[in-house]
Protein backbone atom coordinates (compact mmCIF):
# COMPACT_ATOMS: atom_id res chain seq x y z
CA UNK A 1 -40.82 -23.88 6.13
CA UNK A 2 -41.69 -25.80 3.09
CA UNK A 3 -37.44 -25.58 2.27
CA UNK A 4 -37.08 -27.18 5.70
CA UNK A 5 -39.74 -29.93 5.01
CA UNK A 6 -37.81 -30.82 1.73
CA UNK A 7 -34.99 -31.28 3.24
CA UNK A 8 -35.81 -33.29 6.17
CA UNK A 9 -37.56 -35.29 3.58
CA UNK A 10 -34.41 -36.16 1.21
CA UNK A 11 -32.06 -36.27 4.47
CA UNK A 12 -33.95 -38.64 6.26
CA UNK A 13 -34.36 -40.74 3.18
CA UNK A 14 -30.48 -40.58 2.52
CA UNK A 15 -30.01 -41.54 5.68
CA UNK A 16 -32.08 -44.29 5.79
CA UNK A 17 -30.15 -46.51 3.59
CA UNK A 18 -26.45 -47.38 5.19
CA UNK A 19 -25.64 -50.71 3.74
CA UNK A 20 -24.02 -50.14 0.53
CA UNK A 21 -22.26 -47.69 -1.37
CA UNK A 22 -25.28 -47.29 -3.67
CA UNK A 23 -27.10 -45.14 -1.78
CA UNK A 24 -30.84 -43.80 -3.74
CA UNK A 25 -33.47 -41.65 -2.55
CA UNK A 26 -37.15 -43.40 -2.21
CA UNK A 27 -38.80 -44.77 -5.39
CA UNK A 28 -40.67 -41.83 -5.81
CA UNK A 29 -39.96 -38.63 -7.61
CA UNK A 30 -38.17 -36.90 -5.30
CA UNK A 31 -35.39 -34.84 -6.51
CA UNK A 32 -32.94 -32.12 -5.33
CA UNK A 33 -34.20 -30.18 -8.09
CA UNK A 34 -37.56 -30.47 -6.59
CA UNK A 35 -36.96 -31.31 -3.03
CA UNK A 36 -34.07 -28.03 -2.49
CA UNK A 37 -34.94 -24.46 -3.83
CA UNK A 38 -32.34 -22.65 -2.71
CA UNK A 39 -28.71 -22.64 -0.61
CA UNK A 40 -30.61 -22.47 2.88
CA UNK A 41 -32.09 -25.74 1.83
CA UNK A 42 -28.79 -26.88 0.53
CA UNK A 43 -26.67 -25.88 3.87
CA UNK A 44 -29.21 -27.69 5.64
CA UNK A 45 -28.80 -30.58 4.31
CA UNK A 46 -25.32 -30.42 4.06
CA UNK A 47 -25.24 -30.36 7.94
CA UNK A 48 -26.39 -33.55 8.19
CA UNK A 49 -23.57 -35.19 7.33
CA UNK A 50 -21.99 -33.66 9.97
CA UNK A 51 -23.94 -35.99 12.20
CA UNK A 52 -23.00 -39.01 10.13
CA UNK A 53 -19.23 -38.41 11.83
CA UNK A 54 -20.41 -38.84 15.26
CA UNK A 55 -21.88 -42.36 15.19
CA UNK A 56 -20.25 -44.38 17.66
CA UNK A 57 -19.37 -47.00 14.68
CA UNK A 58 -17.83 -43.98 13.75
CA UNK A 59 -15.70 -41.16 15.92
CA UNK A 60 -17.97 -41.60 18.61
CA UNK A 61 -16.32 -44.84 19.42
CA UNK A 62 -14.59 -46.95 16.89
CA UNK A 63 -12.68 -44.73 15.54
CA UNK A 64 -11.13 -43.72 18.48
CA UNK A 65 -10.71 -46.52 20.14
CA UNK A 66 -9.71 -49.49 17.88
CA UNK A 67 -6.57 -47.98 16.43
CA UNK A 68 -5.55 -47.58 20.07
CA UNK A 69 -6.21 -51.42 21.05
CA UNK A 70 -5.73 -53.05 17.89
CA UNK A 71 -1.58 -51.68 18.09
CA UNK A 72 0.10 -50.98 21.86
CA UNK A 73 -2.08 -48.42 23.51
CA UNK A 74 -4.16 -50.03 25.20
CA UNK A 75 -5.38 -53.53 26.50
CA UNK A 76 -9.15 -55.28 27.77
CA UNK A 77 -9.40 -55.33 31.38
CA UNK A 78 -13.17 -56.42 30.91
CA UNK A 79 -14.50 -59.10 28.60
CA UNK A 80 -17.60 -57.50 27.34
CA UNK A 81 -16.78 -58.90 23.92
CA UNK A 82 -16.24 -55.58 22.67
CA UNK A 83 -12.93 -55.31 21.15
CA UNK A 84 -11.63 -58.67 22.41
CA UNK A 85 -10.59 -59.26 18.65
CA UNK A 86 -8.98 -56.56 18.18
CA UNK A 87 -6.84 -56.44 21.11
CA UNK A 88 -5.87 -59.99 19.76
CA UNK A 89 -5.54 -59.23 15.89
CA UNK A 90 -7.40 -62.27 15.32
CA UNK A 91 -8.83 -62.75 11.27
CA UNK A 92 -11.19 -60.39 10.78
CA UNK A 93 -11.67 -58.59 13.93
CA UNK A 94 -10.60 -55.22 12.44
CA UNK A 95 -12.00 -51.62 12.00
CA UNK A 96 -14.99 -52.18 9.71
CA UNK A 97 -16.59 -49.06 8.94
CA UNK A 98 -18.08 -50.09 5.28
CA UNK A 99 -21.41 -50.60 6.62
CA UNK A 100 -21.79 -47.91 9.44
CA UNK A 101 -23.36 -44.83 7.15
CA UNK A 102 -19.83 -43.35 5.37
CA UNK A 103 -21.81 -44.01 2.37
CA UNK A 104 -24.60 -42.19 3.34
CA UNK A 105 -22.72 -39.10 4.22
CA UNK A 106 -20.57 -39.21 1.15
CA UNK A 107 -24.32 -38.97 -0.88
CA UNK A 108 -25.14 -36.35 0.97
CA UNK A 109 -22.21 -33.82 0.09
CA UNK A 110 -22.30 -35.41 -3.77
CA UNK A 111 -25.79 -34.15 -3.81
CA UNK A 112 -24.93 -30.62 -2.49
CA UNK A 113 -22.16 -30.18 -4.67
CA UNK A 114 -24.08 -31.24 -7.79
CA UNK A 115 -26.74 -28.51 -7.13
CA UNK A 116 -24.61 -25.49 -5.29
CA UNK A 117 -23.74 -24.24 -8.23
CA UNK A 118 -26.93 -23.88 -10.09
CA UNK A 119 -27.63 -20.05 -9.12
CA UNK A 120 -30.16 -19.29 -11.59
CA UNK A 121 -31.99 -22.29 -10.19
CA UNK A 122 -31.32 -21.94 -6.82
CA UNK A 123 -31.01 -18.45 -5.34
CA UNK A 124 -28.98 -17.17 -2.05
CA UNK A 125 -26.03 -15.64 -0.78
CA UNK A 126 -23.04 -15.76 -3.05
CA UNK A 127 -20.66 -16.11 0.06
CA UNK A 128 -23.24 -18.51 2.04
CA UNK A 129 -23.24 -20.62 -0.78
CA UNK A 130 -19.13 -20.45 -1.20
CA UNK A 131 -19.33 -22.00 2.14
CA UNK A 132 -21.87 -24.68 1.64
CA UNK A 133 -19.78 -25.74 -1.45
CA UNK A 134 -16.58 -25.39 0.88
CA UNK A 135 -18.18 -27.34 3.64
CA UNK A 136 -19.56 -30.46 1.30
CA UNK A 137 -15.88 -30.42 -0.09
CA UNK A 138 -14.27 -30.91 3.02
CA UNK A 139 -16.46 -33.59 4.58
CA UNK A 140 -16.49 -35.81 1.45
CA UNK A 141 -12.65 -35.42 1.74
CA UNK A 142 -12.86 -36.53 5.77
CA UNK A 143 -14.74 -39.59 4.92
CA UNK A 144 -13.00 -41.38 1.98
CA UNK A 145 -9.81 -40.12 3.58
CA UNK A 146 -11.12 -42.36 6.67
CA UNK A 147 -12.45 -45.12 4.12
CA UNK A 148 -8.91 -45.36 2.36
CA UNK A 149 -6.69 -45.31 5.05
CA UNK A 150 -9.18 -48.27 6.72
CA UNK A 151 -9.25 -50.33 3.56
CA UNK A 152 -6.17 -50.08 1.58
CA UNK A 153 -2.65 -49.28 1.38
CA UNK A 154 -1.23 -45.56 1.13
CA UNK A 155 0.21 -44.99 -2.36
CA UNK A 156 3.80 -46.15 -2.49
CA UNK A 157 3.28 -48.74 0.79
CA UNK A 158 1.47 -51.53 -1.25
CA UNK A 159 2.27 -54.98 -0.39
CA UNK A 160 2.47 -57.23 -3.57
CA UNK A 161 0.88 -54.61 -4.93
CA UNK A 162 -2.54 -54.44 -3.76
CA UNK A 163 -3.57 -51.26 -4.65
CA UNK A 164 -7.31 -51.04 -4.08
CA UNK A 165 -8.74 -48.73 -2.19
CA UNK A 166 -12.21 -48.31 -1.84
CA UNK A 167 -16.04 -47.28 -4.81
CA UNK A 168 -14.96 -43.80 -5.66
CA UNK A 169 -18.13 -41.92 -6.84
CA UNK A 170 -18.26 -38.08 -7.13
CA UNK A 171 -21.55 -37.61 -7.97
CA UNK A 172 -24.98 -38.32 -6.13
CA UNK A 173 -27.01 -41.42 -5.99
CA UNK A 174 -30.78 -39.83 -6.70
CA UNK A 175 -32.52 -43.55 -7.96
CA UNK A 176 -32.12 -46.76 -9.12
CA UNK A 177 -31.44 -45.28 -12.95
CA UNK A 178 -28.00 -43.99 -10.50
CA UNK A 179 -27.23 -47.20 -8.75
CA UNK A 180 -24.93 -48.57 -10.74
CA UNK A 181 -21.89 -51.08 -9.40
CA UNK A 182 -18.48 -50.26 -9.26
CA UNK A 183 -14.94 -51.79 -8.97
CA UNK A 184 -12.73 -50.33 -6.31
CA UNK A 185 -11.13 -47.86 -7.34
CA UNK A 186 -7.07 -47.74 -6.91
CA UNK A 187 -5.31 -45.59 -3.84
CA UNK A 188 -3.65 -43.33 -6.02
CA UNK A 189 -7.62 -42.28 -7.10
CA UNK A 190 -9.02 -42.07 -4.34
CA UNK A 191 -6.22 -39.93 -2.44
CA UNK A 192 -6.48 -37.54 -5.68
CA UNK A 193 -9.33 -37.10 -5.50
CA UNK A 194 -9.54 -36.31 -1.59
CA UNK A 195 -6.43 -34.28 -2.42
CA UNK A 196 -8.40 -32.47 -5.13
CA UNK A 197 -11.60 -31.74 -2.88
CA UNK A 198 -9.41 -29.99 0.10
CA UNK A 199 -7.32 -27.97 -2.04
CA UNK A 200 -10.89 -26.72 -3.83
CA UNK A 201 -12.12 -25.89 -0.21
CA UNK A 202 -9.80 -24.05 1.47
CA UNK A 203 -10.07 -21.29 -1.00
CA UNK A 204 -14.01 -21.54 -0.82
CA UNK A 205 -14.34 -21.90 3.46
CA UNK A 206 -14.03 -19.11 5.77
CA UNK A 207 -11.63 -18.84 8.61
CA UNK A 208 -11.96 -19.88 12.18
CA UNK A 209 -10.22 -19.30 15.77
CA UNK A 210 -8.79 -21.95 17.77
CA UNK A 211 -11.01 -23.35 20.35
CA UNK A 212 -14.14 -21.15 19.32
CA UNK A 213 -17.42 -22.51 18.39
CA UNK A 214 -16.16 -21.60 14.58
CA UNK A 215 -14.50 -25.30 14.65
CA UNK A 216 -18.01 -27.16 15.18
CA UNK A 217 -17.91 -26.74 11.63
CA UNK A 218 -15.20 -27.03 8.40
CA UNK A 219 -13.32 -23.65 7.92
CA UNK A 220 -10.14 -22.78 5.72
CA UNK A 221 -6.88 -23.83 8.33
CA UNK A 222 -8.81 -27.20 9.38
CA UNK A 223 -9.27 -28.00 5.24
CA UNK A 224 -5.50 -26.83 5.22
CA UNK A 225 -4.77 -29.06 8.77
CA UNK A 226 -6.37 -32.28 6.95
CA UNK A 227 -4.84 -31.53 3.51
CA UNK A 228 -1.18 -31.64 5.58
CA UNK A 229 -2.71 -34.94 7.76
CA UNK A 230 -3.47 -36.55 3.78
CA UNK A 231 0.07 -35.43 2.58
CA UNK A 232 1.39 -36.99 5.09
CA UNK A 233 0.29 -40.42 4.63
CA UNK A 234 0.47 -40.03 1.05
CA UNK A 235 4.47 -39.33 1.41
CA UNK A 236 4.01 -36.32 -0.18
CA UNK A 237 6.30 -34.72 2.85
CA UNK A 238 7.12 -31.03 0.76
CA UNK A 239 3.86 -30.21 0.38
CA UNK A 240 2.77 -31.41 4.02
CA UNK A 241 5.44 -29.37 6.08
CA UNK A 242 4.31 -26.28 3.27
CA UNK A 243 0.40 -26.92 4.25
CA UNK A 244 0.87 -27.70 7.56
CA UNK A 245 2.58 -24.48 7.79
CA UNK A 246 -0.07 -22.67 6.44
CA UNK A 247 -2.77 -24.20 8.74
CA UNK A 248 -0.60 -22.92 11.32
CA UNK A 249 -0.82 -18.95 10.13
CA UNK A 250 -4.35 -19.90 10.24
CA UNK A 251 -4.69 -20.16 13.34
CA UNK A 252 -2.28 -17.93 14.63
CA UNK A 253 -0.02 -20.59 15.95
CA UNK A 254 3.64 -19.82 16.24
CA UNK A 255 6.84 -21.75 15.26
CA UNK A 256 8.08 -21.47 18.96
CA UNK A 257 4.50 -23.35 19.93
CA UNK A 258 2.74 -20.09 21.29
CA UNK A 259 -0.92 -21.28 21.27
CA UNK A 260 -0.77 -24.60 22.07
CA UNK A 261 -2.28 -25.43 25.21
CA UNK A 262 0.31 -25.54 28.39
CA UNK A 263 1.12 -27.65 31.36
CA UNK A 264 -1.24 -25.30 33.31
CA UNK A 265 -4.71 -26.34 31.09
CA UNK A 266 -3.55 -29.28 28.73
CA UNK A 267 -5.59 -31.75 30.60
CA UNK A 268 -8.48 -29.36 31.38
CA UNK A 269 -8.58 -28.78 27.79
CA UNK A 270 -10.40 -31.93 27.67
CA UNK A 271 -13.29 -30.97 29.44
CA UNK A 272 -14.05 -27.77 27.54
CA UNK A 273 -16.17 -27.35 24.77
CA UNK A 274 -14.68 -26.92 22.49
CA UNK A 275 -11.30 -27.83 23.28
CA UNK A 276 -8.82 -25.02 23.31
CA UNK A 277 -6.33 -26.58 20.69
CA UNK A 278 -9.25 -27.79 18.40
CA UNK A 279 -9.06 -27.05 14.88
CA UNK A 280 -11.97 -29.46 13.69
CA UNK A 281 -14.58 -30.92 16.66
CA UNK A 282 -17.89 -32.63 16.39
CA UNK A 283 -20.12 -31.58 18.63
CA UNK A 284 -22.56 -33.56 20.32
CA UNK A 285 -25.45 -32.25 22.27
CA UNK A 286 -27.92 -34.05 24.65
CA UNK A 287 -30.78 -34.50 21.89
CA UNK A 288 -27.98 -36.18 19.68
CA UNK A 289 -28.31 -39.38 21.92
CA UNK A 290 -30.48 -41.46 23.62
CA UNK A 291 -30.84 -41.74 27.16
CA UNK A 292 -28.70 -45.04 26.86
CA UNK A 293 -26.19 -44.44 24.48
CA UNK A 294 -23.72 -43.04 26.96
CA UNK A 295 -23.50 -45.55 29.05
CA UNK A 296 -23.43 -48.10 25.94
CA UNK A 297 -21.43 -47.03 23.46
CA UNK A 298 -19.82 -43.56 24.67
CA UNK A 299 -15.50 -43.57 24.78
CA UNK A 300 -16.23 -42.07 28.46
CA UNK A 301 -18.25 -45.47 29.35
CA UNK A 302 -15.26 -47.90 27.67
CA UNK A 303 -12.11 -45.94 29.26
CA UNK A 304 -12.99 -44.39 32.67
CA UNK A 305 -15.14 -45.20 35.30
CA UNK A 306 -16.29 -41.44 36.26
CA UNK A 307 -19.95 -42.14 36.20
CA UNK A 308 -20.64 -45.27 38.28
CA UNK A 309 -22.47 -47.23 35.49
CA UNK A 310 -19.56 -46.75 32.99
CA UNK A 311 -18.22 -50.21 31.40
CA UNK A 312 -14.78 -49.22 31.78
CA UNK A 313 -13.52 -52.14 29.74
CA UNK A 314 -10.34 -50.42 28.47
CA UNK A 315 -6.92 -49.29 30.22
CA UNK A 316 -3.48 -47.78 28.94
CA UNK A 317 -0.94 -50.70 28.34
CA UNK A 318 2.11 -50.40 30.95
CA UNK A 319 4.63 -49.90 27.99
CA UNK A 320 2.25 -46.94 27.23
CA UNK A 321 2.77 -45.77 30.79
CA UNK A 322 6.34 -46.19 31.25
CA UNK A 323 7.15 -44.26 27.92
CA UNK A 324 6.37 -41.26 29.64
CA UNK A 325 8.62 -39.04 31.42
CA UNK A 326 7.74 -38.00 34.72
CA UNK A 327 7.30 -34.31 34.06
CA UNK A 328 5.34 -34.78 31.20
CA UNK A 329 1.89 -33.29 31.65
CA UNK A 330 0.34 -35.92 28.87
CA UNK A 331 1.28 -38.33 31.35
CA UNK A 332 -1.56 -36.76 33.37
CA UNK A 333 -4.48 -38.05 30.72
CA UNK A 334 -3.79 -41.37 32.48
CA UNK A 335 -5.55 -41.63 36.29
CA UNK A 336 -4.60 -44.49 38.94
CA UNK A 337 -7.55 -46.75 39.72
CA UNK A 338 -9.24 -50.02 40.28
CA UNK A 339 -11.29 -51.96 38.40
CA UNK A 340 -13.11 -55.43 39.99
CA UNK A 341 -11.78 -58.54 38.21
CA UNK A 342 -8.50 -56.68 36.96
CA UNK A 343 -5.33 -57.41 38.77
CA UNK A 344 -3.63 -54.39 40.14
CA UNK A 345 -3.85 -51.07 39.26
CA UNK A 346 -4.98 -49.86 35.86
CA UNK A 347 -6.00 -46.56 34.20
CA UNK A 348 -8.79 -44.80 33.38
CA UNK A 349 -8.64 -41.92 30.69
CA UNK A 350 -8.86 -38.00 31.87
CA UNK A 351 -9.44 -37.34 27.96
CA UNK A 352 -12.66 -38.67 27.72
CA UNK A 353 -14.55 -37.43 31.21
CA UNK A 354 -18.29 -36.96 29.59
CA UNK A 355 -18.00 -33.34 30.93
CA UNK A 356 -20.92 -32.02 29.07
CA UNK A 357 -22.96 -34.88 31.39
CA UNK A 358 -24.35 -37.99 31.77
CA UNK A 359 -21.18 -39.54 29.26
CA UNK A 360 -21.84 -36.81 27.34
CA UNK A 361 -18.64 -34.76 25.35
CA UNK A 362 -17.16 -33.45 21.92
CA UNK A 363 -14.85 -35.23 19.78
CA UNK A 364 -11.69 -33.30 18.56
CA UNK A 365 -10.72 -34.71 15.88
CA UNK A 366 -7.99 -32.69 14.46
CA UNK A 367 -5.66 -30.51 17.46
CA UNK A 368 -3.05 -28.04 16.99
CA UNK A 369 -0.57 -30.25 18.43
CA UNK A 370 -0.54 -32.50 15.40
CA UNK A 371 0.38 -29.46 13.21
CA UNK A 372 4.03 -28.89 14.77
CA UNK A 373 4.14 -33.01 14.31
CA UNK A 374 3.07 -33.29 10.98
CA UNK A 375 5.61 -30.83 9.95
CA UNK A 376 8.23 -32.52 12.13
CA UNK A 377 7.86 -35.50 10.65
CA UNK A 378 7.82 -34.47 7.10
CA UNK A 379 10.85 -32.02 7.56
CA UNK A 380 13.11 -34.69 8.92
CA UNK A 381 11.83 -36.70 5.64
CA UNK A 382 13.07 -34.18 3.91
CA UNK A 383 16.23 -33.26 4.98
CA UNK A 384 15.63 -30.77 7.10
CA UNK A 385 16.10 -31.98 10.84
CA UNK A 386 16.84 -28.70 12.54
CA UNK A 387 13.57 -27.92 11.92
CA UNK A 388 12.08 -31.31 12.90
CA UNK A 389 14.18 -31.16 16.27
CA UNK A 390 12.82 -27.38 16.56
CA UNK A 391 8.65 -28.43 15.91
CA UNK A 392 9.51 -31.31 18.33
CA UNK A 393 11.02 -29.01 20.76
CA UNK A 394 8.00 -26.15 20.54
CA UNK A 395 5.28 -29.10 21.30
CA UNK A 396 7.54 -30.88 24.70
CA UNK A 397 8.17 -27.04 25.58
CA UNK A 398 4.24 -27.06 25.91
CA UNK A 399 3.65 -30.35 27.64
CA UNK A 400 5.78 -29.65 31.31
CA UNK A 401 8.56 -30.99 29.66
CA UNK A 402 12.04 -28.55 29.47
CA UNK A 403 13.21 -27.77 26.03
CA UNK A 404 16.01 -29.28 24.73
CA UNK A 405 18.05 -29.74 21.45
CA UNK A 406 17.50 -33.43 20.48
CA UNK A 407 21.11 -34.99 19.32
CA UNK A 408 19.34 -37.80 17.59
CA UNK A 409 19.43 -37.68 13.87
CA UNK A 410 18.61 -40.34 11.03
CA UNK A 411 15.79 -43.21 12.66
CA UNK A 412 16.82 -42.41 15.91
CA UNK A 413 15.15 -38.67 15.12
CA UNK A 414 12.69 -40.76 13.56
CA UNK A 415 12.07 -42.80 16.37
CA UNK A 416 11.41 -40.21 18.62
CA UNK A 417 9.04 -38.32 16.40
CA UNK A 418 7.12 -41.72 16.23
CA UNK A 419 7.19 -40.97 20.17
CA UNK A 420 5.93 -37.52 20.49
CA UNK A 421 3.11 -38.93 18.52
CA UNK A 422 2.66 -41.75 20.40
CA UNK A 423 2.15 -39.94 23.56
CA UNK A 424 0.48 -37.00 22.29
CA UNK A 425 -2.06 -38.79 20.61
CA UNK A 426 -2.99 -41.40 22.92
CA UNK A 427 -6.83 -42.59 22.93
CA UNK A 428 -7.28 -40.24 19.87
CA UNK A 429 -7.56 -43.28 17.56
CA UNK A 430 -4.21 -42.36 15.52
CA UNK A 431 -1.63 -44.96 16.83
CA UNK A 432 -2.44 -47.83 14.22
CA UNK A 433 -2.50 -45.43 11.56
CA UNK A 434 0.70 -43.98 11.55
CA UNK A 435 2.45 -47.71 12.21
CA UNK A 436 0.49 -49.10 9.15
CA UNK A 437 0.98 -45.54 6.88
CA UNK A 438 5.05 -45.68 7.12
CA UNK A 439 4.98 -49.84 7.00
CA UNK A 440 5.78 -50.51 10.12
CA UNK A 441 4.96 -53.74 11.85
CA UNK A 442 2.12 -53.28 14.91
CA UNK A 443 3.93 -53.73 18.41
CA UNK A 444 1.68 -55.19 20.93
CA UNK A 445 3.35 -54.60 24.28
CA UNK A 446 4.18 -57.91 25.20
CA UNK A 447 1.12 -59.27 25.09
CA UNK A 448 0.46 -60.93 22.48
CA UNK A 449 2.80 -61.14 18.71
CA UNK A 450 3.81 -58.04 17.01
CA UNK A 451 1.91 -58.03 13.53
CA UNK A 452 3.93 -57.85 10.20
CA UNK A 453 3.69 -54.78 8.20
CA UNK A 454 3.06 -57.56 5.39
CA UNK A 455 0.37 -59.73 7.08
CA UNK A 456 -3.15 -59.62 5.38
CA UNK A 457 -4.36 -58.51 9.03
CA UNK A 458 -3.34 -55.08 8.38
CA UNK A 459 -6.25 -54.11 5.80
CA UNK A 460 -9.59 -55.40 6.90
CA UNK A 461 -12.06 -57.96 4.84
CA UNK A 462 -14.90 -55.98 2.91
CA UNK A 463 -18.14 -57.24 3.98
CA UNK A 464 -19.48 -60.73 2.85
CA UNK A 465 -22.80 -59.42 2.01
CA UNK A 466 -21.19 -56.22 -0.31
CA UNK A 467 -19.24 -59.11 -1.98
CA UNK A 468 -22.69 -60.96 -2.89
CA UNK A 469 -24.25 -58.12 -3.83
CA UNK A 470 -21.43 -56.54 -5.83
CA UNK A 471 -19.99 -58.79 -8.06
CA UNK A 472 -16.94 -56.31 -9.40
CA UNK A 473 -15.74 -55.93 -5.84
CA UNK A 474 -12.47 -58.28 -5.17
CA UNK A 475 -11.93 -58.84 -1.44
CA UNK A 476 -8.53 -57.87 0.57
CA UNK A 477 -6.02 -60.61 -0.21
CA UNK A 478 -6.22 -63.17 2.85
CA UNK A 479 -9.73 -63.44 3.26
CA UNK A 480 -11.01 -64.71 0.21
């Protein structure tokens, strides 16, 4: 009990502090050393930074859903003034994430991994401790992988080149004798480093099946599923069609798409905990939120209007609609409906249902779809576009759609990958990302101007107060 005390102690007080990158444990002499004896104590803790994923500034909203509005997805239909910015591009409506507790979570796993390894001083399970270590790895990875791609440029895609990324610190913030300030440091760093951190856990994680409970938490094909996601944007396309490969034989997935979800439960697949093609889901239970923070902040509440008090305040733009083809089952995830004060008919989302109740559902945040994509994608950047046709082919074969032998080659191939994605993806907060990580401009739909790959717009400002208080950090060109 005492291990448990210590813990909630140093968690809570790690936790606490969300502003800046600096975070410190209270003033007092509370240590790991002294706070965590031994690997229960450090898994513990670890598993709080699971939580720190499922704020709604987070996955549990913003991440989902401004990458969807802020390119072609989707449009307002309400004027809450959530999002209205965004939808419009307007200076410095953006995702901003650098204040929402990243920091906090990234302390969290720097502080496990400085201790896991300290057996003499900490005693437990040699393969329960493997994991821990495995586990800490792979979240710190998640979250500056999410904190680079927000605030800078992926390696190689540099405009004028800008090349900072975001503070890059390794090791955990314990006091103020810690707290020192720091430059950003480059893309190329960061990504390294993130790179570095994945490859470590995969051979330290255990494995996991496909749509079990064993994805609540990391395991060795989702490390190898995000390693291929961070190739990918880092155009390092040999080594994402190898990993992504591997993630596959992870899981048990076959070239031909065997084990992907079908026509016959795609959508219901949404409504199941966890989903059947999850590789990596957050789970949120009913004592993880307050009896209001469905109906205020859930995805459920801002893009369907299943539960009569939801806001539904967000719809799927028509050019979304019409890119569909009418046997596709994705097409599905997109339900005919009203909405008072919104001409005609609009949308509501059969992805996000809150089927767990009262708003209340998982996030999947990496699927086995994106696998066969991933590898499509970086096969036809390498050459190879038999075998991007094929992994296109195994995913539409799985979606209602008949298979067929794409004729397109060169950007037309290209173009149509962008597609799949496109479709597949939609209201799962990757359509912004994979515009801005192959410099593309942002398409709006016709509704308002397309955004240049080169405008300052595309990176968010770092906040004003971080600025004052950091005196080595230089703002994102445009806003200074």
């Amino acid at each position: 009990m005492k291990h448990i005390v210590k813990t909630l102690v140093l968690g809570g007080a790690i936790l606490a502090a969300s502003c800046t990158d600096l975070e410190t444990q209270p003033r007092q002499s509370l240590t790991p050393e002294t706070a965590l004896a031994d690997v229960d104590g450090l898994e513990a803790l670890g598993l709080t930074a699971y939580g720190t994923l499922r704020n709604f500034n987070r996955y549990g909203q913003q991440l989902i859903i401004a990458p969807e509005i802020m390119a072609d997805n989707l449009r307002i239909i309400a004027n809450t003034g959530r999002y209205i910015g965004q939808e419009q591009n307007t200076d410095r409506s953006h995702i901003n994430i650098w204040n929402t507790g990243f920091w906090s979570g990234i302390n969290t796993t720097n502080i496990v991994l400085s201790q896991i390894d300290d057996e003499e001083n900490i005693p437990g399970d040699a393969t329960q401790r493997q994991q821990v270590k495995g586990e800490a790895l792979f979240l710190r990875a998640l979250m500056y992988f999410d904190m680079a791609r927000i605030y800078g440029y992926e390696p190689g895609k540099e405009v004028n080149g800008w090349d900072k990324s975001v503070i890059l610190r390794t090791t955990p913030t314990l006091g103020f004798s810690d707290a020192d300030f720091r430059a950003r440091a480059t893309n190329r760093q960061v990504y390294d480093q993130i790179i570095s951190d994945l490859q470590a856990a995969i051979n330290l994680l255990p494995n996991a099946s496909m749509g079990t409970t064993g994805v609540y938490r990391a395991s060795r094909g989702s490390a190898q599923a995000l390693l291929a996601r961070v190739y990918l944007y880092d155009s390092k396309f040999a080594e994402a069609a190898a990993t992504a490969t591997a993630a596959m034989a992870s899981f048990g997935l076959a070239d031909d798409g065997t084990g992907l979800a079908t026509p016959d439960n795609y959508i219901a697949g949404f409504s199941t905990a966890p989903n059947p093609e999850s590789l990596f889901e957050i789970e949120i239970r009913s004592n993880d939120w307050s009896t209001v923070d469905g109906v205020n902040n859930s995805v459920c509440s801002l893009t369907a209007n299943v539960f009569a008090s939801a806001q539904f305040i967000a719809t799927a733009t028509d050019d979304l609609i019409d890119a569909y083809d009418d046997n596709d089952v994705r097409r599905d995830a997109w339900v005919e409906t009203t909405r008072s004060g919104a001409d005609g008919t609009v949308y509501r989302s059969a992805k996000w249902l809150g089927h767990k109740g009262d708003f209340l559902e998982n996030l999947p945040i990496i699927r086995a779809a994106e696998l066969y994509l991933i590898r499509a994608e970086a096969r036809y950047r390498t050459g190879d576009e038999a075998g991007a046709r094929a992994d296109v082919n195994a995913l539409r074969a799985n979606r209602g759609l008949e298979e067929f032998e794409i004729s397109a080659s060169g950007s037309a191939l290209f173009d149509a990958i962008m597609l799949e994605r496109r479709l597949e993806f939609a209201l799962e907060g990757h359509r912004w990302f994979d515009l801005k990580r192959n410099g593309m401009a942002i398409p709006k739909a016709g509704r308002f101007e397309d955004i240049p790959y080169t405008d300052y717009r595309i990176l968010p400002p770092l906040p004003t107060d971080q600025l004052l208080l950091n005196d080595q950090l230089e703002q994102n060109p445009g806003y200074n």
